[in-house]
PDB file of N, CA and C in Angstrom:
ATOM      1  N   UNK A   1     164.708   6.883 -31.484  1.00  0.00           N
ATOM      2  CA  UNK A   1     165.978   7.568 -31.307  1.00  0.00           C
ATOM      3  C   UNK A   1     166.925   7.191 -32.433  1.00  0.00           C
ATOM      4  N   UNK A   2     167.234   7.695 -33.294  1.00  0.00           N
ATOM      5  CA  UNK A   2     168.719   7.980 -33.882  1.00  0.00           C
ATOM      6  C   UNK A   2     169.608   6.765 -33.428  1.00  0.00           C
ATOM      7  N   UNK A   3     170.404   6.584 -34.519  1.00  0.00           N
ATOM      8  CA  UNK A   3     171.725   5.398 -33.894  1.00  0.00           C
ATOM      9  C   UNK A   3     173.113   6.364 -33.606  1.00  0.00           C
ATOM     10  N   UNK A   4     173.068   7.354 -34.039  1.00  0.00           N
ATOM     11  CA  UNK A   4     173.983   8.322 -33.773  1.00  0.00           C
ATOM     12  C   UNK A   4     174.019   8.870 -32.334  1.00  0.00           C
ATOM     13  N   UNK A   5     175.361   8.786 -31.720  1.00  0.00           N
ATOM     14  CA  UNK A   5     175.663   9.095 -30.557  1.00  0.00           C
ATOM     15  C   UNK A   5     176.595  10.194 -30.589  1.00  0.00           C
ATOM     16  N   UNK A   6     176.305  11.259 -29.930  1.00  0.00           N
ATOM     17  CA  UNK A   6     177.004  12.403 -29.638  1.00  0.00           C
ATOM     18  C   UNK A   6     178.649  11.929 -28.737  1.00  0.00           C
ATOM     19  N   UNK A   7     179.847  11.170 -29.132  1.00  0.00           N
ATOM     20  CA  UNK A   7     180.686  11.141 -28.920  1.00  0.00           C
ATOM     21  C   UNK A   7     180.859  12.332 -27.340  1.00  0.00           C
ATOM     22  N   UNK A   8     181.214  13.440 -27.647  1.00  0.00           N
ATOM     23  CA  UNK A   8     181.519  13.859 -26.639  1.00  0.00           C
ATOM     24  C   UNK A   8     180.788  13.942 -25.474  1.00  0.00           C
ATOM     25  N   UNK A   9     179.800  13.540 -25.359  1.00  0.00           N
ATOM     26  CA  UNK A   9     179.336  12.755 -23.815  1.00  0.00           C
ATOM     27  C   UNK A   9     180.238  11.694 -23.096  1.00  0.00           C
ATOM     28  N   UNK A  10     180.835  11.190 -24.160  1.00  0.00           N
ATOM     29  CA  UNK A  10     181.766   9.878 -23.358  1.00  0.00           C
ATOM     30  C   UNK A  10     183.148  10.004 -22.805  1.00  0.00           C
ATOM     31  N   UNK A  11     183.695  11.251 -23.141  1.00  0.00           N
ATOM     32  CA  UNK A  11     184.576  11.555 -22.790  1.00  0.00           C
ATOM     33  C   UNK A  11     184.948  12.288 -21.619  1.00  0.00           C
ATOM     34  N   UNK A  12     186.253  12.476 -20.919  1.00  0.00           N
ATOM     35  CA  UNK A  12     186.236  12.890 -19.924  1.00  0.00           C
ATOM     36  C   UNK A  12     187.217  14.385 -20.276  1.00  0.00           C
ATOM     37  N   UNK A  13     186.652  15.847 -19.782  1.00  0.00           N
ATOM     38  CA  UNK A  13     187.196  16.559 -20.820  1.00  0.00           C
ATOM     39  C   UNK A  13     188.848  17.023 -19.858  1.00  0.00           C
ATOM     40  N   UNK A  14     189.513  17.746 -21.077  1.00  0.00           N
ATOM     41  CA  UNK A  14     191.258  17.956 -20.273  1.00  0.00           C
ATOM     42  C   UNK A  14     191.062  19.083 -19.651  1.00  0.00           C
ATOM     43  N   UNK A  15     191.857  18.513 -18.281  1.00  0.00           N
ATOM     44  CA  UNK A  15     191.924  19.977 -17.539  1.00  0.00           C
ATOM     45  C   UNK A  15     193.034  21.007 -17.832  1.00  0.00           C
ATOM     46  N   UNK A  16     192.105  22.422 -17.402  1.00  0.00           N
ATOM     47  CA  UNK A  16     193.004  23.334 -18.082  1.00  0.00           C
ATOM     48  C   UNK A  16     194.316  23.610 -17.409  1.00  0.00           C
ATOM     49  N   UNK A  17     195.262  24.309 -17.901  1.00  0.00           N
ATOM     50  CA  UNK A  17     196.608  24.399 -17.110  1.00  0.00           C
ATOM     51  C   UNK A  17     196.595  25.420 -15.868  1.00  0.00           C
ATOM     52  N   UNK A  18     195.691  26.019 -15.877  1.00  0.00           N
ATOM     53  CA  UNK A  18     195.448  26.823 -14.658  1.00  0.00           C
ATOM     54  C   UNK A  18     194.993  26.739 -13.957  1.00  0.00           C
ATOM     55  N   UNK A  19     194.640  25.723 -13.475  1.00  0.00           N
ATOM     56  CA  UNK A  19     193.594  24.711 -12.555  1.00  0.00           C
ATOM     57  C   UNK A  19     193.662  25.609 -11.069  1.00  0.00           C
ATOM     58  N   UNK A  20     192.897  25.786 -10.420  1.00  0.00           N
ATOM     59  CA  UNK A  20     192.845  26.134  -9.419  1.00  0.00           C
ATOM     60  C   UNK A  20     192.782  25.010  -8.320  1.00  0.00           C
ATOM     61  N   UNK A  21     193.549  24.437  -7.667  1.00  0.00           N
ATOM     62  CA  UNK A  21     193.494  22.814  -6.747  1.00  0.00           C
ATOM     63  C   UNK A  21     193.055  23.031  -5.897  1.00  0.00           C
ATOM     64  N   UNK A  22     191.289  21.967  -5.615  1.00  0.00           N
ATOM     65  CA  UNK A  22     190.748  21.971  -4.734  1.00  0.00           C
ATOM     66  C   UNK A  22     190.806  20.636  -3.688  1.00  0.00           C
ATOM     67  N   UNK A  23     191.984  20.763  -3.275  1.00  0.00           N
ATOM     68  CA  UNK A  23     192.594  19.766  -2.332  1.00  0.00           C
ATOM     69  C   UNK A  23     191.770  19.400  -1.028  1.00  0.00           C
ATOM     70  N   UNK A  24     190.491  20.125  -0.339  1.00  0.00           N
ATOM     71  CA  UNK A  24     189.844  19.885   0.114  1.00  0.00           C
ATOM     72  C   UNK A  24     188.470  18.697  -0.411  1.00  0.00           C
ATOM     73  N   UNK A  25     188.335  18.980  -1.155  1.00  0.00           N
ATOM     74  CA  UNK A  25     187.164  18.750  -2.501  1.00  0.00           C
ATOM     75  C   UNK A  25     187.627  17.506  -2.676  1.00  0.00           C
ATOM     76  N   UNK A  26     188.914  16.929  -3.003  1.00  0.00           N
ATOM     77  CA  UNK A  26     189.566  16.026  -3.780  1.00  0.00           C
ATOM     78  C   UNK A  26     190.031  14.849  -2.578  1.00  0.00           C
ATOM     79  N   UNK A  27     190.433  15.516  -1.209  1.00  0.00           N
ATOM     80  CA  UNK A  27     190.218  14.697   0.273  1.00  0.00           C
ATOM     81  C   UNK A  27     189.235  14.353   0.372  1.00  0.00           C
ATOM     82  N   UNK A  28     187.758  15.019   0.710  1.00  0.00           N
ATOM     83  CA  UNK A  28     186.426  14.294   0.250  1.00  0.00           C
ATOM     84  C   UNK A  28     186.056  13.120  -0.469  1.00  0.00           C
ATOM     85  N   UNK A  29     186.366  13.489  -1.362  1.00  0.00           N
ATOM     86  CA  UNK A  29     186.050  12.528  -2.380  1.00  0.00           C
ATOM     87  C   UNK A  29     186.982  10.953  -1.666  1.00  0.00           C
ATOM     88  N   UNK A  30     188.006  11.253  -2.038  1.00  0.00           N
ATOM     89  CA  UNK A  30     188.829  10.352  -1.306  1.00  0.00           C
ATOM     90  C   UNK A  30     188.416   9.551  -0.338  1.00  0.00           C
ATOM     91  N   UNK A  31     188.049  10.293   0.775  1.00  0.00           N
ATOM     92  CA  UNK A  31     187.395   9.617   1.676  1.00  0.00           C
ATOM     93  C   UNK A  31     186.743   8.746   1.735  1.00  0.00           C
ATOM     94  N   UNK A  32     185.485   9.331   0.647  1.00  0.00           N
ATOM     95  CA  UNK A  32     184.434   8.430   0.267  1.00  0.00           C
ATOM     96  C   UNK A  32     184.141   6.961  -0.526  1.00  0.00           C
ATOM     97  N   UNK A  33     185.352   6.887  -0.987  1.00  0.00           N
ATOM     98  CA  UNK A  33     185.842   5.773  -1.611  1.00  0.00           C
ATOM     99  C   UNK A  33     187.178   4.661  -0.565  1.00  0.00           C
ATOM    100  N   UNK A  34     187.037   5.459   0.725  1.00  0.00           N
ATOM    101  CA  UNK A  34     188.088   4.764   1.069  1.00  0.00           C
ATOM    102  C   UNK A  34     189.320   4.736   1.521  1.00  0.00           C
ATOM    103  N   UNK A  35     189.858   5.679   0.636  1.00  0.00           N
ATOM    104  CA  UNK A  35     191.272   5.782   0.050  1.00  0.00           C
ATOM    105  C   UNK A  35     191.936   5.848   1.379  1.00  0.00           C
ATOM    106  N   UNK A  36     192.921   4.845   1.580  1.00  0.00           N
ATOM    107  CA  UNK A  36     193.962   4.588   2.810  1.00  0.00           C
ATOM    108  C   UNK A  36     193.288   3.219   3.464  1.00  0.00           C
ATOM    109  N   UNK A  37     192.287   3.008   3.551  1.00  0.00           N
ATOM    110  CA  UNK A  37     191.575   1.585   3.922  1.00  0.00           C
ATOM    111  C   UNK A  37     191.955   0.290   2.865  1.00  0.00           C
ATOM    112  N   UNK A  38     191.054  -0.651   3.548  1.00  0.00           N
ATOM    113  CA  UNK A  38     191.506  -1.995   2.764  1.00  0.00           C
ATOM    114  C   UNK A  38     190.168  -2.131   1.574  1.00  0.00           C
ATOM    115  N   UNK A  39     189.125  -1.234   1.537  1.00  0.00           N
ATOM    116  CA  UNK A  39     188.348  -1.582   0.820  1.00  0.00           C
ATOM    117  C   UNK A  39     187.417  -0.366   0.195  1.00  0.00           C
ATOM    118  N   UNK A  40     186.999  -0.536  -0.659  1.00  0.00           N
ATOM    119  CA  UNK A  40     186.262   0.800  -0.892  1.00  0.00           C
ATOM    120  C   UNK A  40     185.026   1.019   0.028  1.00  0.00           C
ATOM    121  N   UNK A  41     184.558   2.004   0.575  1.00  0.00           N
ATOM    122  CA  UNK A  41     183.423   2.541   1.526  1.00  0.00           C
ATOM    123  C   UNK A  41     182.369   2.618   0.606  1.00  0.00           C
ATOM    124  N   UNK A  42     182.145   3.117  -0.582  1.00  0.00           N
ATOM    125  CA  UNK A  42     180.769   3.200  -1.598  1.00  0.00           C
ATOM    126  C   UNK A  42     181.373   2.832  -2.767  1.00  0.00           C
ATOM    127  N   UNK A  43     180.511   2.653  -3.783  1.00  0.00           N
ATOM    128  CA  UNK A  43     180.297   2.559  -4.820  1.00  0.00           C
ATOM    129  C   UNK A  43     179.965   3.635  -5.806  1.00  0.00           C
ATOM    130  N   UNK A  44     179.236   4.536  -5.521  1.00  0.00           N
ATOM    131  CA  UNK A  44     179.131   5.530  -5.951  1.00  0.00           C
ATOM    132  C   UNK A  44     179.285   6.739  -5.117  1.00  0.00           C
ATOM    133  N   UNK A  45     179.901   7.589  -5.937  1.00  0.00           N
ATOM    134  CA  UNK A  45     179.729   8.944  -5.093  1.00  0.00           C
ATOM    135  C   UNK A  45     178.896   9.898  -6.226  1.00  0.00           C
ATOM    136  N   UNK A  46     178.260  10.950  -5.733  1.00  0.00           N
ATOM    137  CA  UNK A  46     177.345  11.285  -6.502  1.00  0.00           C
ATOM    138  C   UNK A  46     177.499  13.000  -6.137  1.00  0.00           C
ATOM    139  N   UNK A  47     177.950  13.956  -7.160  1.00  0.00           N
ATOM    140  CA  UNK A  47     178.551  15.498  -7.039  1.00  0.00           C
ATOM    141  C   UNK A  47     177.484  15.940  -7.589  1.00  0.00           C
ATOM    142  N   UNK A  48     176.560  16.735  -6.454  1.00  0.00           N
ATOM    143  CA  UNK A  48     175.828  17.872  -6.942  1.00  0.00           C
ATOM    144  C   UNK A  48     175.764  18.789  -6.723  1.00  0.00           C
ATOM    145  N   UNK A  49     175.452  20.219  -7.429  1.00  0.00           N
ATOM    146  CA  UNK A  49     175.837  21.296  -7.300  1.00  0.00           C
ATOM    147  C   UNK A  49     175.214  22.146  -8.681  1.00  0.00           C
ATOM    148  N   UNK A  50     174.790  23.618  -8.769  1.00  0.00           N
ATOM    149  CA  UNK A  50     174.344  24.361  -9.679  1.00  0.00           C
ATOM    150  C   UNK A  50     175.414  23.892 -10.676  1.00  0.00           C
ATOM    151  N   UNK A  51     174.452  24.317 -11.405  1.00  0.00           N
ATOM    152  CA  UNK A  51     175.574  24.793 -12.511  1.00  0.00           C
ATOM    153  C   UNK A  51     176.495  26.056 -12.619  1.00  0.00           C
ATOM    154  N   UNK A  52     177.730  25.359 -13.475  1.00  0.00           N
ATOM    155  CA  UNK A  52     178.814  26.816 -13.471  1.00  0.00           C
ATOM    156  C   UNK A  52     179.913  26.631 -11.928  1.00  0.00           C
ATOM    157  N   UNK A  53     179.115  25.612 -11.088  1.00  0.00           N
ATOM    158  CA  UNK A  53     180.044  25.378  -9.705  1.00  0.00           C
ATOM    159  C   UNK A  53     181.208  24.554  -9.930  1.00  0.00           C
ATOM    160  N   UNK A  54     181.765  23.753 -11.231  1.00  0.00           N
ATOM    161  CA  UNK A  54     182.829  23.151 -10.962  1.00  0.00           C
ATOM    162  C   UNK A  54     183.126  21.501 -11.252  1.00  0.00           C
ATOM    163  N   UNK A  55     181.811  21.472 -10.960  1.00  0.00           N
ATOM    164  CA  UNK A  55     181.583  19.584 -11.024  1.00  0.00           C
ATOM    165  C   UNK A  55     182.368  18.663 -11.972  1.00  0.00           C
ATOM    166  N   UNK A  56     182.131  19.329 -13.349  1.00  0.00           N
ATOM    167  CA  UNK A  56     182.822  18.672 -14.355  1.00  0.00           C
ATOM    168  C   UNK A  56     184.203  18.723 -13.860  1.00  0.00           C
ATOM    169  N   UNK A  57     184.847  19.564 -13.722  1.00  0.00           N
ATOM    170  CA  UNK A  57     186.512  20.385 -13.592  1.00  0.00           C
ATOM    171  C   UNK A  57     187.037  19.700 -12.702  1.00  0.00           C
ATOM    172  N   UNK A  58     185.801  19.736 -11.146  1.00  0.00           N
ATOM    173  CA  UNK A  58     186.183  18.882  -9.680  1.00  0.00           C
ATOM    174  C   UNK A  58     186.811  17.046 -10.360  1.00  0.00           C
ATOM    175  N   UNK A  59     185.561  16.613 -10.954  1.00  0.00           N
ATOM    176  CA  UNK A  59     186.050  15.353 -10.710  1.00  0.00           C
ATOM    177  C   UNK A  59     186.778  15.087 -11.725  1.00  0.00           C
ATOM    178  N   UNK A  60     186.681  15.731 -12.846  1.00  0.00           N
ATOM    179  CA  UNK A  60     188.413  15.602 -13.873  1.00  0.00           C
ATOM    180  C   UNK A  60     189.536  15.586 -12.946  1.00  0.00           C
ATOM    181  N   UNK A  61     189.580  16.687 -12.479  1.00  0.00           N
ATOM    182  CA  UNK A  61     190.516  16.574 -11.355  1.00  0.00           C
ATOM    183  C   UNK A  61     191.039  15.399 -10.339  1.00  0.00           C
ATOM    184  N   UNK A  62     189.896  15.328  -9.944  1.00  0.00           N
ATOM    185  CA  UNK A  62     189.830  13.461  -8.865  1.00  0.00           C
ATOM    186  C   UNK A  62     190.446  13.143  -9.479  1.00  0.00           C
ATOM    187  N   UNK A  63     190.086  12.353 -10.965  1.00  0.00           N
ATOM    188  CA  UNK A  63     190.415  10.908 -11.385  1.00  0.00           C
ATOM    189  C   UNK A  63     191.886  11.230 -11.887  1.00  0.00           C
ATOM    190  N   UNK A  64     192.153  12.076 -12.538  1.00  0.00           N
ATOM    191  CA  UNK A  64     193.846  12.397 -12.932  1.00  0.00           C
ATOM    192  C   UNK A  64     194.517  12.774 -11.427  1.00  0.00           C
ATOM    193  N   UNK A  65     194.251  13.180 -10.034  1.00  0.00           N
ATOM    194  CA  UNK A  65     194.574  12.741  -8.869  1.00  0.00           C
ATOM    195  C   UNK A  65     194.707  11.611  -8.917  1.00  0.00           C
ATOM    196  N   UNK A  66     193.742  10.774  -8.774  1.00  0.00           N
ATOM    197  CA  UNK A  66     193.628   9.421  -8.367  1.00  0.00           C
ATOM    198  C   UNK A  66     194.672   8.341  -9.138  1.00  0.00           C
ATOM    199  N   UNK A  67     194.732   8.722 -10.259  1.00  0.00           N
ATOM    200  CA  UNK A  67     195.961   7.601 -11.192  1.00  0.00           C
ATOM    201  C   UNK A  67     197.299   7.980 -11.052  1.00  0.00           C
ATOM    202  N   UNK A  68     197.380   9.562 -10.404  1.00  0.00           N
ATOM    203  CA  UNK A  68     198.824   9.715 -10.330  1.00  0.00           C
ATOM    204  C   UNK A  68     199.267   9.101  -8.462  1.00  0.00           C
ATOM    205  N   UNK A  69     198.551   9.391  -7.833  1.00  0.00           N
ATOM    206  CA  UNK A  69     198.723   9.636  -6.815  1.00  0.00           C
ATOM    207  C   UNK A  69     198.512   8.115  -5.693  1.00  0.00           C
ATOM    208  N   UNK A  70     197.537   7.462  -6.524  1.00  0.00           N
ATOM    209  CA  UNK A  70     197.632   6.064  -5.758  1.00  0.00           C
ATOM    210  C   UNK A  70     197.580   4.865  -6.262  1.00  0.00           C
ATOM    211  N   UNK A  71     198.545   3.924  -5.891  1.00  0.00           N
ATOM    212  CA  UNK A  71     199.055   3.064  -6.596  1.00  0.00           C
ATOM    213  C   UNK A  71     198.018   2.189  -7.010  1.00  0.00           C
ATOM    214  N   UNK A  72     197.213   1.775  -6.495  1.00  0.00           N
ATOM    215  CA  UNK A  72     195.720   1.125  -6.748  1.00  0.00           C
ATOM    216  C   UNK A  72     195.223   1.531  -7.673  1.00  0.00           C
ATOM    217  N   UNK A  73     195.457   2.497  -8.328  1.00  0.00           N
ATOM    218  CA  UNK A  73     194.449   3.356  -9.049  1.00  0.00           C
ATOM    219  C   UNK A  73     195.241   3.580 -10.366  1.00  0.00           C
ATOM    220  N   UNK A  74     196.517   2.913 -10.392  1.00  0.00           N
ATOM    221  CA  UNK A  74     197.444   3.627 -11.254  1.00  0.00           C
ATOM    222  C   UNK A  74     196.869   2.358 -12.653  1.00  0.00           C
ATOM    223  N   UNK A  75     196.915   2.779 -13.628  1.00  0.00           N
ATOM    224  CA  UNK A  75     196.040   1.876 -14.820  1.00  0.00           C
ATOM    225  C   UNK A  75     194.363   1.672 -14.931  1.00  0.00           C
ATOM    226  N   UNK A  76     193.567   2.526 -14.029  1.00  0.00           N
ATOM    227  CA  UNK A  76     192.542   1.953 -13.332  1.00  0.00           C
ATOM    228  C   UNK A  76     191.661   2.898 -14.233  1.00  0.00           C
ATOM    229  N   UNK A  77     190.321   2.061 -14.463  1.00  0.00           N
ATOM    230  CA  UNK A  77     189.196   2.184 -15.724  1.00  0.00           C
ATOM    231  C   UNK A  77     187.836   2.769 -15.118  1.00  0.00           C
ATOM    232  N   UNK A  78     187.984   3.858 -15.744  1.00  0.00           N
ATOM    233  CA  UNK A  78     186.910   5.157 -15.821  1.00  0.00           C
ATOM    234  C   UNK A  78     185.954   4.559 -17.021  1.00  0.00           C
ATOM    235  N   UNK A  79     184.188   5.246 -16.812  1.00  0.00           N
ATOM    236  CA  UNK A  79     183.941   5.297 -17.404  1.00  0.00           C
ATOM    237  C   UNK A  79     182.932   7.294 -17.565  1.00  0.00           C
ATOM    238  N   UNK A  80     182.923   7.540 -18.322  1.00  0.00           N
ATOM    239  CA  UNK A  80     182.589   9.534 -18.672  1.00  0.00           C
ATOM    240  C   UNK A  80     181.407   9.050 -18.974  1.00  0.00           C
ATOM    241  N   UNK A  81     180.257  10.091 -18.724  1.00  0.00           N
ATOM    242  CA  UNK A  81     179.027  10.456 -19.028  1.00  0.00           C
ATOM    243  C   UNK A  81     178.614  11.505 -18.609  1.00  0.00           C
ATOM    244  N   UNK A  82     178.276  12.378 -19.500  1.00  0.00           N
ATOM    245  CA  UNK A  82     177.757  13.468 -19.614  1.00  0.00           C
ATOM    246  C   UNK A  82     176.080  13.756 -19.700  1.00  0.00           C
ATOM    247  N   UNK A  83     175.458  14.084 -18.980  1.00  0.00           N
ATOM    248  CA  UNK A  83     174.366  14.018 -19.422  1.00  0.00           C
ATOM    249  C   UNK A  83     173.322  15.247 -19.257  1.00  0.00           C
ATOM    250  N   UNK A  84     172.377  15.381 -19.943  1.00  0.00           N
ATOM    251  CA  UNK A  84     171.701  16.976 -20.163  1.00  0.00           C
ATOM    252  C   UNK A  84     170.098  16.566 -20.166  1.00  0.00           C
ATOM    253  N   UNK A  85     169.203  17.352 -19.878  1.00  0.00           N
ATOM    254  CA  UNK A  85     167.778  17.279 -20.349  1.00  0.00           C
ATOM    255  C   UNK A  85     167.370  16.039 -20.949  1.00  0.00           C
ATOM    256  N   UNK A  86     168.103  15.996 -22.245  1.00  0.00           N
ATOM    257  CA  UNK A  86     167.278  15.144 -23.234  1.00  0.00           C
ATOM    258  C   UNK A  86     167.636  13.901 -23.055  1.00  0.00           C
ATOM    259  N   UNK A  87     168.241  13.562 -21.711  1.00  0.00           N
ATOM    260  CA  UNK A  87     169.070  12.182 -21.381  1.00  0.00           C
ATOM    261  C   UNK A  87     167.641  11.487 -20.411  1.00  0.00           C
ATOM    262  N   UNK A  88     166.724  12.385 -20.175  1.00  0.00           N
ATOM    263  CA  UNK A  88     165.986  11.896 -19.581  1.00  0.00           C
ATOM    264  C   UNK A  88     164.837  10.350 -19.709  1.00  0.00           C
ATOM    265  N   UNK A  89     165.013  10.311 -21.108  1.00  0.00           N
ATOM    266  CA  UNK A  89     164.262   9.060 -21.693  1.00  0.00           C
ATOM    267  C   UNK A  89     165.484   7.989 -21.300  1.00  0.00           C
ATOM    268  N   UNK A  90     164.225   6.646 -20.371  1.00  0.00           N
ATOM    269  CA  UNK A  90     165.868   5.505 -20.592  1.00  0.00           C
ATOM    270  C   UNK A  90     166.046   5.231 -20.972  1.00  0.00           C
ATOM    271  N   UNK A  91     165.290   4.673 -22.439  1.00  0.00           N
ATOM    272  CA  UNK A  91     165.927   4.098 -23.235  1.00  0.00           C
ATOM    273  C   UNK A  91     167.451   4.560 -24.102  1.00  0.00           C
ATOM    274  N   UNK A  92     167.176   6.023 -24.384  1.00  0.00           N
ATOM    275  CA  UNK A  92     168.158   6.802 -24.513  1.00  0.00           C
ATOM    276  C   UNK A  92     169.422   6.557 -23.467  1.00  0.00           C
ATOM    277  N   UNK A  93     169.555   7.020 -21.821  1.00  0.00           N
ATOM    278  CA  UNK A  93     170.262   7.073 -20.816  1.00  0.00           C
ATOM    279  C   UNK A  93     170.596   5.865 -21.076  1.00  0.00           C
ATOM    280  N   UNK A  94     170.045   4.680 -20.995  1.00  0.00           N
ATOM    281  CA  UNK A  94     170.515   3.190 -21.023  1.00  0.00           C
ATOM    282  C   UNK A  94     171.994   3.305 -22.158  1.00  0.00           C
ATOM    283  N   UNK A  95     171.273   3.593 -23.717  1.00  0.00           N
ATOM    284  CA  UNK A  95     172.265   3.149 -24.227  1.00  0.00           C
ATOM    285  C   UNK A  95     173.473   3.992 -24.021  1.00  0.00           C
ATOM    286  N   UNK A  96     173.441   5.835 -23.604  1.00  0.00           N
ATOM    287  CA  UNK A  96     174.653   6.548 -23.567  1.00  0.00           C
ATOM    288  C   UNK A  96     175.032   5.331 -22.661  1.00  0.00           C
ATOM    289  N   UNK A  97     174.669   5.134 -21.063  1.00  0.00           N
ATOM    290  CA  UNK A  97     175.609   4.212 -20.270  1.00  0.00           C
ATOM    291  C   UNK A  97     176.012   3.256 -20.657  1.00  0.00           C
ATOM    292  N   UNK A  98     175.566   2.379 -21.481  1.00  0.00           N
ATOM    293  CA  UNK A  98     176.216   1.185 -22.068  1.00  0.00           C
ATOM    294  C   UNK A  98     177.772   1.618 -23.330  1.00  0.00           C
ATOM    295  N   UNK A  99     177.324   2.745 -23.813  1.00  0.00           N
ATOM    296  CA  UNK A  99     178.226   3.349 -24.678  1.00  0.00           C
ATOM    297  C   UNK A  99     179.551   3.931 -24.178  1.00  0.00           C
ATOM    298  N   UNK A 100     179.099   4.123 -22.425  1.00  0.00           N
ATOM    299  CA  UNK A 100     180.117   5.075 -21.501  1.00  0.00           C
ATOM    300  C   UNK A 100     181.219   4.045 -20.947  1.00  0.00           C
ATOM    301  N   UNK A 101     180.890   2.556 -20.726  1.00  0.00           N
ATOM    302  CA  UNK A 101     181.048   1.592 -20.635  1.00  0.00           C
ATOM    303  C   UNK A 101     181.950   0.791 -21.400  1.00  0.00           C
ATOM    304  N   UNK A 102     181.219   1.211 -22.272  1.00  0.00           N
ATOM    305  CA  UNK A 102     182.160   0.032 -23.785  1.00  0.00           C
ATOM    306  C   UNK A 102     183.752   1.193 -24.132  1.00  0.00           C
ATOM    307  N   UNK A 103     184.073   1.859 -23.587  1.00  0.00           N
ATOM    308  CA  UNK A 103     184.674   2.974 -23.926  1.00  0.00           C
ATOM    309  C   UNK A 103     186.085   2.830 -23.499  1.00  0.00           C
TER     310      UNK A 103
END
């Protein structure tokens, strides 16, 4: 593999100004982490869905929710990964995540 890393995998992309708010979607999520409890409920939450359904847009959404909206969360460290087909080798996947990480 290449030492060159496709940058925009690591990023988390801007949402557009016309956002359509899926305030149901974004309670979910919420949930699942907790939010109003003393502790987080999982560790991971994991959004699947076809493609073209939203996923990327949904959880952009979350996390710019999440820093405005709760104080816990306000300064609080994301890490972006994007990943496609050719992410399938781990050695590859390893280093994007370590790269998503260092970020």
């Amino acid at each position: 593999m290449s030492n060159l890393l496709l940058q925009t995998k690591l990023f988390k992309p801007s949402l557009r100004p016309a956002l359509i708010n899926r305030t149901h979607l974004i309670h979910r999520l919420n949930e699942s982490l907790g939010i109003g409890t003393l502790s987080f409920a999982v560790r991971l939450v994991l959004v699947c869905a076809p493609a073209g359904f939203g996923k990327t847009t949904l959880v952009s959404a979350w996390l710019a929710h999440l820093t405005t909206t709760n104080p816990q969360f306000s300064g609080g460290v994301t890490a972006w990964l994007s990943l496609d087909e050719s992410d399938n080798d781990p050695i590859r996947f390893l280093t994007y995540l370590i790269a998503a990480l260092q970020t």
